[in-house]
Protein backbone atom coordinates (compact mmCIF):
# COMPACT_ATOMS: atom_id res chain seq x y z
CA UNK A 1 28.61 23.83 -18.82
CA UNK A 2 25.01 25.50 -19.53
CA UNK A 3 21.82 23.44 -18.63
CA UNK A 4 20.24 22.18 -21.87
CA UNK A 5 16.70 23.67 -22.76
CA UNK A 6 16.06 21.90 -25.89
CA UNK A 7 17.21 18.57 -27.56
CA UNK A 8 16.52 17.80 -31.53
CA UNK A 9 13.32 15.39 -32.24
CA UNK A 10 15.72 12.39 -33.17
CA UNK A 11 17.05 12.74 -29.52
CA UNK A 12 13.84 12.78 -28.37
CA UNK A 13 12.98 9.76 -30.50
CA UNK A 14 15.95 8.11 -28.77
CA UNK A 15 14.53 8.87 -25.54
CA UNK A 16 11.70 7.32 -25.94
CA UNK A 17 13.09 4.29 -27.28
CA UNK A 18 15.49 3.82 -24.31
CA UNK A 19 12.22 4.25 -22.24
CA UNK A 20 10.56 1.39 -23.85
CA UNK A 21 13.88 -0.71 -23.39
CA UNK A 22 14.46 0.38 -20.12
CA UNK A 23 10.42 0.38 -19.00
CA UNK A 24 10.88 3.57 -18.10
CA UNK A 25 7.91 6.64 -17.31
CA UNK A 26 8.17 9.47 -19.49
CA UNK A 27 6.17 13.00 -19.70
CA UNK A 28 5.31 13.84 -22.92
CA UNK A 29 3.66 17.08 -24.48
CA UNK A 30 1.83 17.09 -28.15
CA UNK A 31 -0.81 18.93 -30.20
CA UNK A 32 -4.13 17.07 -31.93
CA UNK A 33 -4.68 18.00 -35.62
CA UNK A 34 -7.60 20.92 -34.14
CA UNK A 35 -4.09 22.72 -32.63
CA UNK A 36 -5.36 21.22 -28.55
CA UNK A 37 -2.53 20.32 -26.19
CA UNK A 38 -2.39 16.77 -24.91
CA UNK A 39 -0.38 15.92 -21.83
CA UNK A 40 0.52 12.20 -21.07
CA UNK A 41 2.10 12.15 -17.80
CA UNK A 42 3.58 9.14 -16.33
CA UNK A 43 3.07 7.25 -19.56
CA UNK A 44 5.04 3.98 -20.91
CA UNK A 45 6.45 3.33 -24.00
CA UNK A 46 4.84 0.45 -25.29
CA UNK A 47 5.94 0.53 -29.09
CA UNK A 48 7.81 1.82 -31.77
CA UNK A 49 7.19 2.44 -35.74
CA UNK A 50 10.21 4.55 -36.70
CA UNK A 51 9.34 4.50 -40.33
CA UNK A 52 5.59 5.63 -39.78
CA UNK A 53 7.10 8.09 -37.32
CA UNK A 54 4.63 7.42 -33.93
CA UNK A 55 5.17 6.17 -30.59
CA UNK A 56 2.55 3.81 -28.64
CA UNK A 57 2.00 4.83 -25.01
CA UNK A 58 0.26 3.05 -22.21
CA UNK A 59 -1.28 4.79 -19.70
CA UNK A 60 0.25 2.58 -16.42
CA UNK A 61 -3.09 2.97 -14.66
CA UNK A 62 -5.68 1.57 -16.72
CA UNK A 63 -3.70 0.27 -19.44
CA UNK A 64 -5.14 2.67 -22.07
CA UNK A 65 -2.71 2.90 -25.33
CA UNK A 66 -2.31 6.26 -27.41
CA UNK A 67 -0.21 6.64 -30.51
CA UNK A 68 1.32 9.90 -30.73
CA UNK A 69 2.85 11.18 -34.07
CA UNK A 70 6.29 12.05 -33.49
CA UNK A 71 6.32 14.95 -35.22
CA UNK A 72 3.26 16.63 -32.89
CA UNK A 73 5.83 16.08 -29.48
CA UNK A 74 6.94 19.63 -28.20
CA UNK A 75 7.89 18.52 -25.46
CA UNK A 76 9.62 15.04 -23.28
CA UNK A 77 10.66 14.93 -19.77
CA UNK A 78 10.75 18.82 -19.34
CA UNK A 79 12.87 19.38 -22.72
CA UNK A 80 11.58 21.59 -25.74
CA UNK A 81 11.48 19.52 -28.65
CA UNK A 82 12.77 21.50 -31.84
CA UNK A 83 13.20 20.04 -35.78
C-alpha cells in the first residue's frame, strides 16, 4: 500500500483532538493573516472550539498558549493538510 502524503483538514482536526485526549506532542505548520509561516514544534493540545474552528496549543516549555485557526494548518506531524 502507498505511504500517505496528505490527509483532509477534518483528519487533521481529529488528530489533534486525539492529541489533546491522549496528551500527546504534535508538530504543526500554519500561516499568520500577513502570509508568514509559523512552526509550533513539540506543542500540546490544550483545547478545542470545533464550532469557532481553532485549536489552543501550549508550548510544554514555558507554558505559553497559541490559538491557531484551523483553517491556516498546512501541515501536522509531517502530513500536507489539503480542504
Amino acid at each position: 500500500m502507498a505511504k500517505r502524503k496528505a490527509i483532509h483538514i477534518n483528519e487533521a482536526r481529529r488528530l489533534l483532538d486525539h492529541a489533546r485526549i491522549d496528551a500527546d506532542t504534535v508538530d504543526v505548520s500554519c500561516w499568520r493573516s500577513t502570509g508568514e509561516i509559523i512552526e509550533y514544534r513539540g506543542w500540546r493540545v490544550k483545547g478545542v472550539n470545533w464550532r469557532g474552528g481553532w485549536h489552543r496549543l501550549q508550548n510544554p516549555l514555558n507554558g505559553e498558549v497559541r490559538a491557531v485557526r484551523d483553517i491556516t494548518i498546512f501541515k501536522i506531524n509531517g502530513f500536507a493538510v489539503y480542504l
